[in-house]
N, C-alpha and C. Protein backbone atom coordinates (compact mmCIF):
# COMPACT_ATOMS: atom_id res chain seq x y z
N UNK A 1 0.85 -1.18 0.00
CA UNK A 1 0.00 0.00 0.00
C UNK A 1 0.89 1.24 0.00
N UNK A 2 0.74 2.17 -0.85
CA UNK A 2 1.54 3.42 -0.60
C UNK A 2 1.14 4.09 0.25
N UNK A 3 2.53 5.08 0.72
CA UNK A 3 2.17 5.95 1.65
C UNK A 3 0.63 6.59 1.72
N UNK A 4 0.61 7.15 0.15
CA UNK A 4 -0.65 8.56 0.44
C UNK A 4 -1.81 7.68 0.36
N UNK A 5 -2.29 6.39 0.18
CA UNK A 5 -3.35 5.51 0.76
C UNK A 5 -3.36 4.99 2.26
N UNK A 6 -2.05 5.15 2.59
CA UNK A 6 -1.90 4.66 3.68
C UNK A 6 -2.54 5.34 4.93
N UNK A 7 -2.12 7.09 4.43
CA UNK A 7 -2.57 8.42 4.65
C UNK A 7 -3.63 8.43 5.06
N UNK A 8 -4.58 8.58 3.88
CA UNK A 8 -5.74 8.59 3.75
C UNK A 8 -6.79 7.69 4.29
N UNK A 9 -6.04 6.77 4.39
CA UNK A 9 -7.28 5.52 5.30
C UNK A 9 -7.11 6.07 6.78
N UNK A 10 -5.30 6.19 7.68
CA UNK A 10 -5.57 6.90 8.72
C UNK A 10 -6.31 8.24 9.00
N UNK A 11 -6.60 9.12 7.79
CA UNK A 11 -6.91 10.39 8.45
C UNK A 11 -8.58 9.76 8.51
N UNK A 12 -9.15 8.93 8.01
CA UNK A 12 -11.00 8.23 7.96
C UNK A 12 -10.94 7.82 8.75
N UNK A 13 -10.00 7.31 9.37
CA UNK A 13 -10.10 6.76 10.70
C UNK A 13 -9.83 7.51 11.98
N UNK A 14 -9.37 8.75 12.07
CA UNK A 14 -9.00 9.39 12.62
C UNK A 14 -10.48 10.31 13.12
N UNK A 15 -11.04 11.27 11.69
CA UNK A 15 -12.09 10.95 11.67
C UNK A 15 -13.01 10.25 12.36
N UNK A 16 -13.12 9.29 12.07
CA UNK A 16 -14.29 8.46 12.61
C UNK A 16 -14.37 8.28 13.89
N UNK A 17 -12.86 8.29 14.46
CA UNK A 17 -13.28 8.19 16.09
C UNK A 17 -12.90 9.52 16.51
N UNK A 18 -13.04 10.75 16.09
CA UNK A 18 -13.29 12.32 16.47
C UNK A 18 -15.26 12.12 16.80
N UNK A 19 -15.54 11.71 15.81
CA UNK A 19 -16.89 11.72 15.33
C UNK A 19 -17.84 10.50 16.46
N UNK A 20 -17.29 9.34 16.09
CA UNK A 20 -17.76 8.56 17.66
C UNK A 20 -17.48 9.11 19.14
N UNK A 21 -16.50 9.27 19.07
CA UNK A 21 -15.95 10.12 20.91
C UNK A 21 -16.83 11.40 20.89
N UNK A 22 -17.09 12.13 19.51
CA UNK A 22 -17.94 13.16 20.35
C UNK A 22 -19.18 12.74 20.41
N UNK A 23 -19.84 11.37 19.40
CA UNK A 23 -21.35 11.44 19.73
C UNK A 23 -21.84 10.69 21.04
N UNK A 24 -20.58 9.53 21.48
CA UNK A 24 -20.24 9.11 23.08
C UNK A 24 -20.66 9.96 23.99
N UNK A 25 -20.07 11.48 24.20
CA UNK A 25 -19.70 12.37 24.87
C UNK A 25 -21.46 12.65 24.69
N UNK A 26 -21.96 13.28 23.91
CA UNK A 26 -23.24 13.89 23.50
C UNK A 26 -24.17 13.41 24.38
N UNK A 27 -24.23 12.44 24.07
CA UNK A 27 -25.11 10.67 24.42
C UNK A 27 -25.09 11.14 25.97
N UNK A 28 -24.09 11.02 26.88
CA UNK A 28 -23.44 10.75 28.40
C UNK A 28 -24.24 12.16 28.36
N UNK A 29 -23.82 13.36 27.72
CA UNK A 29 -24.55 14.86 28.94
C UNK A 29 -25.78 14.75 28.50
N UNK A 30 -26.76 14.41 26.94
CA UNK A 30 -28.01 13.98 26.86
C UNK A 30 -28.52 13.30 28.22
N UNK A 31 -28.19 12.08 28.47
CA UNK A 31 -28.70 11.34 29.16
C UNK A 31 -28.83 11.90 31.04
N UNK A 32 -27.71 12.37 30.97
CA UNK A 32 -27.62 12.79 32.27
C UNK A 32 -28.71 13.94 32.70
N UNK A 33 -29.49 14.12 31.42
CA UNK A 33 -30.19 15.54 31.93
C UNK A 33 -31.47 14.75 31.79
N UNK A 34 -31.93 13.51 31.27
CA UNK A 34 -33.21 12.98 31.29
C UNK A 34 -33.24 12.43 32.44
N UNK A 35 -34.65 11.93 32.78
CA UNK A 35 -35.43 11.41 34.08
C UNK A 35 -34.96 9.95 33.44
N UNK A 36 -34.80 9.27 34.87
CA UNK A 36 -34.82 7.62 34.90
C UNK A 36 -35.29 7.04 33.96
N UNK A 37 -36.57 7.51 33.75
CA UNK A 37 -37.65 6.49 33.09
C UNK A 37 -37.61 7.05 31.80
N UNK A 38 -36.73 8.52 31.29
CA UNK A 38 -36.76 8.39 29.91
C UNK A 38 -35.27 8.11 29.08
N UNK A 39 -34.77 7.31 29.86
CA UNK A 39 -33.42 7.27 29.68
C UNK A 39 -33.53 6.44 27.83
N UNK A 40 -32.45 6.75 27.19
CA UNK A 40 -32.29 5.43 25.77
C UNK A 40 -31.26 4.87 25.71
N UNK A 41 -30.62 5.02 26.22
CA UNK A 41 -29.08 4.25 25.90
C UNK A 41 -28.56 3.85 27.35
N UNK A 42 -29.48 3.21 28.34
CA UNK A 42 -28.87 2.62 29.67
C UNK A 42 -27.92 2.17 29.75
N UNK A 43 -27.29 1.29 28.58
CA UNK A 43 -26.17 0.15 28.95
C UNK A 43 -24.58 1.01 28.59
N UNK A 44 -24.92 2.48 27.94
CA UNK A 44 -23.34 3.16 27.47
C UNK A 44 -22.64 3.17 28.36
N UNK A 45 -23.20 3.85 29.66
CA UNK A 45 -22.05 3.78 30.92
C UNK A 45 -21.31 2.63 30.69
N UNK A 46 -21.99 1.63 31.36
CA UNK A 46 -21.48 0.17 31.52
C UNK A 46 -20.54 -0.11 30.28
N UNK A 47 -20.76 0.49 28.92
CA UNK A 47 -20.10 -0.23 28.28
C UNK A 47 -18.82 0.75 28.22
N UNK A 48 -18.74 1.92 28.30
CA UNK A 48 -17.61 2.30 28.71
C UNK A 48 -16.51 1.73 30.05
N UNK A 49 -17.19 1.49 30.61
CA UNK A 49 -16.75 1.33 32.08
C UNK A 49 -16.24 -0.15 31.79
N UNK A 50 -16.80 -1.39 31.11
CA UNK A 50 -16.27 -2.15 30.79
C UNK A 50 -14.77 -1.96 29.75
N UNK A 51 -14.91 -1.14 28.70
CA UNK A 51 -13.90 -1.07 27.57
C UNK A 51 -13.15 -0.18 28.41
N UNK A 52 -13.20 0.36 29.47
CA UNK A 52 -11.59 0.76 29.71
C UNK A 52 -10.91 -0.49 30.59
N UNK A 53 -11.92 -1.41 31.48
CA UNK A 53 -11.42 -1.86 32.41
C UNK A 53 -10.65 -3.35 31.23
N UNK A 54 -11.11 -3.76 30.26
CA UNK A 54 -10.77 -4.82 29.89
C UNK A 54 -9.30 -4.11 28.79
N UNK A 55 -8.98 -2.74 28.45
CA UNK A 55 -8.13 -2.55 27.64
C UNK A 55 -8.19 -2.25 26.62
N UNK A 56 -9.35 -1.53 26.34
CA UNK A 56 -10.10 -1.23 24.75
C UNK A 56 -9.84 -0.01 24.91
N UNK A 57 -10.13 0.97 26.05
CA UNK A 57 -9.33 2.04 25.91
C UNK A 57 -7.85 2.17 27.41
N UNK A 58 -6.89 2.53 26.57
CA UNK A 58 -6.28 2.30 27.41
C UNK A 58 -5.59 3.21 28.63
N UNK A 59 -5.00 2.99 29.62
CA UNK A 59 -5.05 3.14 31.01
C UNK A 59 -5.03 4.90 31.26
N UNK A 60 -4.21 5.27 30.12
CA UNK A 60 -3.25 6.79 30.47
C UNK A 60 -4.34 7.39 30.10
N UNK A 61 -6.01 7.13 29.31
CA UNK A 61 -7.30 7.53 28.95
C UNK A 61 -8.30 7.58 30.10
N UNK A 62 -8.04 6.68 31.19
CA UNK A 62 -9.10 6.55 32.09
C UNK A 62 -9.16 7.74 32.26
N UNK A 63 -8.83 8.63 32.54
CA UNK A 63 -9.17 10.06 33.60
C UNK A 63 -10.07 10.78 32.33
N UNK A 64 -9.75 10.45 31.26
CA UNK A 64 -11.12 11.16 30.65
C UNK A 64 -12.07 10.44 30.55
N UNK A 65 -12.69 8.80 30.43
CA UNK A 65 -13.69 8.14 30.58
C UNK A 65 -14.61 8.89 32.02
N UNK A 66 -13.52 8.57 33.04
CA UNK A 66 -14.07 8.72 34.37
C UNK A 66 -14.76 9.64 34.71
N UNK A 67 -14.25 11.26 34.02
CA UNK A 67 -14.56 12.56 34.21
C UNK A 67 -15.55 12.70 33.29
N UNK A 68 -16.18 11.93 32.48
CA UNK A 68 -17.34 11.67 32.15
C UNK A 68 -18.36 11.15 32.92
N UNK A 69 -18.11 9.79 32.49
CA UNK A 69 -18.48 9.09 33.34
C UNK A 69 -19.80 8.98 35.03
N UNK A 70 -18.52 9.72 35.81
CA UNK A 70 -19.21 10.13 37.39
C UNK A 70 -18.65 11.09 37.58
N UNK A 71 -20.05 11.78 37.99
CA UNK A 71 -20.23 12.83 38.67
C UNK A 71 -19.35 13.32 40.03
N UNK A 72 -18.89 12.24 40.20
CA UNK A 72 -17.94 12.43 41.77
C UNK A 72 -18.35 10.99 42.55
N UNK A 73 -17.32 11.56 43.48
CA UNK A 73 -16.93 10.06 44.49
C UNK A 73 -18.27 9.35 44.84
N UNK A 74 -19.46 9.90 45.04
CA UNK A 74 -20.48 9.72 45.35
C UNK A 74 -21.01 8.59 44.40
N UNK A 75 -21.21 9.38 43.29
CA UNK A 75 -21.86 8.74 41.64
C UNK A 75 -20.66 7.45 41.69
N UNK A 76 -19.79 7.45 41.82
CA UNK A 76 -18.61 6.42 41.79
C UNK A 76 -18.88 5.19 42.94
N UNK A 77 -19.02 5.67 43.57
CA UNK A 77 -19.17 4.67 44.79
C UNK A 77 -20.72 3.85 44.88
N UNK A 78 -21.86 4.55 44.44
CA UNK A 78 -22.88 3.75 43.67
C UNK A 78 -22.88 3.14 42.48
N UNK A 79 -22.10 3.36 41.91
CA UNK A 79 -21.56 2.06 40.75
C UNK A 79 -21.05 0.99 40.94
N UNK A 80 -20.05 1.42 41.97
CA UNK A 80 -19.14 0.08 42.74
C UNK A 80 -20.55 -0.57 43.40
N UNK A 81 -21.45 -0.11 44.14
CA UNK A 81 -22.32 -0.65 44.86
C UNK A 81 -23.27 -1.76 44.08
N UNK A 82 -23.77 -0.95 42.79
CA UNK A 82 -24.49 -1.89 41.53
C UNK A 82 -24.05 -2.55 41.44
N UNK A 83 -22.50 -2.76 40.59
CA UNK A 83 -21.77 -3.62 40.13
C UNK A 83 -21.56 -4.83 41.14
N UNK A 84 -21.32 -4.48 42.67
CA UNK A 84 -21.11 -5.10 43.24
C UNK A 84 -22.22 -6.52 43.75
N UNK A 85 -23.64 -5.27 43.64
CA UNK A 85 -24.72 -6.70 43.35
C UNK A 85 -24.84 -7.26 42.12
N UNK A 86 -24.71 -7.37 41.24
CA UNK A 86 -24.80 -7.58 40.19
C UNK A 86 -23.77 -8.45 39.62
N UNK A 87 -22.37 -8.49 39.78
CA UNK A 87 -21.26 -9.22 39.56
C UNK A 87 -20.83 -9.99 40.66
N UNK A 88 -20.48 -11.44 40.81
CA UNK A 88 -19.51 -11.80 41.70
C UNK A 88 -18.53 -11.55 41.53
N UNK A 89 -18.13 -11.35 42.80
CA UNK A 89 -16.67 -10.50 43.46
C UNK A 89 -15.56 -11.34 42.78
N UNK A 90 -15.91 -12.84 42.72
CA UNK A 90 -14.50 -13.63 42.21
C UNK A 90 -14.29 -13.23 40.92
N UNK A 91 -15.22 -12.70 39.81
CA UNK A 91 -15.55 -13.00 38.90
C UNK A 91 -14.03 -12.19 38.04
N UNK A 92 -13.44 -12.32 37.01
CA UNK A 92 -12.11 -11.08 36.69
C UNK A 92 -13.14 -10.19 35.81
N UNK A 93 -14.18 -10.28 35.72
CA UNK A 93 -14.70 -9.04 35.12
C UNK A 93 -15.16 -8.11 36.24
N UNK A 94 -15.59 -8.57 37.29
CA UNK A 94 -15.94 -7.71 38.53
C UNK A 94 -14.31 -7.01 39.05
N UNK A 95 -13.12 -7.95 39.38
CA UNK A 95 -12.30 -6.97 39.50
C UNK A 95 -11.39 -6.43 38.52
N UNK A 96 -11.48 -6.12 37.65
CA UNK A 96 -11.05 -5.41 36.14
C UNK A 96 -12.15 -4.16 37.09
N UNK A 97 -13.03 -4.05 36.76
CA UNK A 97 -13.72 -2.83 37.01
C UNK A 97 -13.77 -2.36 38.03
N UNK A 98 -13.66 -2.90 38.81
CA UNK A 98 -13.50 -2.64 40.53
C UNK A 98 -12.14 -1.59 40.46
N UNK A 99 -11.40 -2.47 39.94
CA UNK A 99 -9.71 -1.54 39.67
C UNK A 99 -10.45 -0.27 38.65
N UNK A 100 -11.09 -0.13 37.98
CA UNK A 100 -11.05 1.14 37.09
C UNK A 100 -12.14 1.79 38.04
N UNK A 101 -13.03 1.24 38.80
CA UNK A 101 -13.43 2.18 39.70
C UNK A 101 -12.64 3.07 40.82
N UNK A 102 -12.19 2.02 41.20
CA UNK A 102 -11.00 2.55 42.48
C UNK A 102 -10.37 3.53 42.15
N UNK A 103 -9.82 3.05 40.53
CA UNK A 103 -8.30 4.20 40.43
C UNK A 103 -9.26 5.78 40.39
N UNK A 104 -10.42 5.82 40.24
CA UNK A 104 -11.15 6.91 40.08
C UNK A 104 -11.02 7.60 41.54
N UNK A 105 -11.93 6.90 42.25
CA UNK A 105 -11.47 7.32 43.95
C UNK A 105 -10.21 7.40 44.22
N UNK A 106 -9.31 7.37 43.88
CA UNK A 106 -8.24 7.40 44.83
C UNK A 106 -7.73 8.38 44.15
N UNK A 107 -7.86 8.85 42.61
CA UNK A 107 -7.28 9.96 41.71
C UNK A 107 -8.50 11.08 42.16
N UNK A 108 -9.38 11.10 42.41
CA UNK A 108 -10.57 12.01 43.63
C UNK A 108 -10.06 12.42 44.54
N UNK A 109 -10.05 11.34 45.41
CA UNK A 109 -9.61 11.76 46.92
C UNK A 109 -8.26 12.50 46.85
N UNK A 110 -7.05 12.43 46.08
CA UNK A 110 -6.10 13.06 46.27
C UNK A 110 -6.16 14.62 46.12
């Protein structure tokens, strides 16, 4: 493949996730301003919160997922609480996320 194709496929792709990350972003302050019951996209949190903890986005990114994400230690610490009914504790998908919760609190609290 030559360079200036080579180019050109990165800058569409480059693109494309300017264009996904901001309609992500959109989605998260949309939602945050609707009532419970008119929510549409329930599962985005989660699926963010999963794709950083498994390595889809990676680590030196968390602090911008997070600062989306929750609202503060509060909003953070009721996630851990969900998750926590919801997942067993042994499970490595419960602590994958447990760790991307934490590092949130503890990059908070400092």
């Amino acid at each position: 493949m030559l360079k200036r194709e080579r180019d050109a496929k990165q800058k569409k792709l480059d693109k494309l996730a300017f264009v996904l990350g901001y309609g992500v972003f959109n989605t998260i302050q949309d939602e945050a301003s609707r009532s419970r019951e008119d929510k549409r996209f329930n599962s985005l949190r989660s699926m963010l919160i999963k794709m950083c903890s498994f390595g889809l986005i990676d680590e030196r990114d968390w602090s911008l997922v997070q600062d989306i994400i929750f609202a503060g230690e509060k909003n953070a610490k009721s996630w851990l609480e969900l998750l926590t009914k919801s997942l067993d504790p042994k499970n490595e998908e419960f602590i994958q996320i447990e760790r991307f919760i934490q590092d949130y609190l503890e990059r908070f609290s400092s």
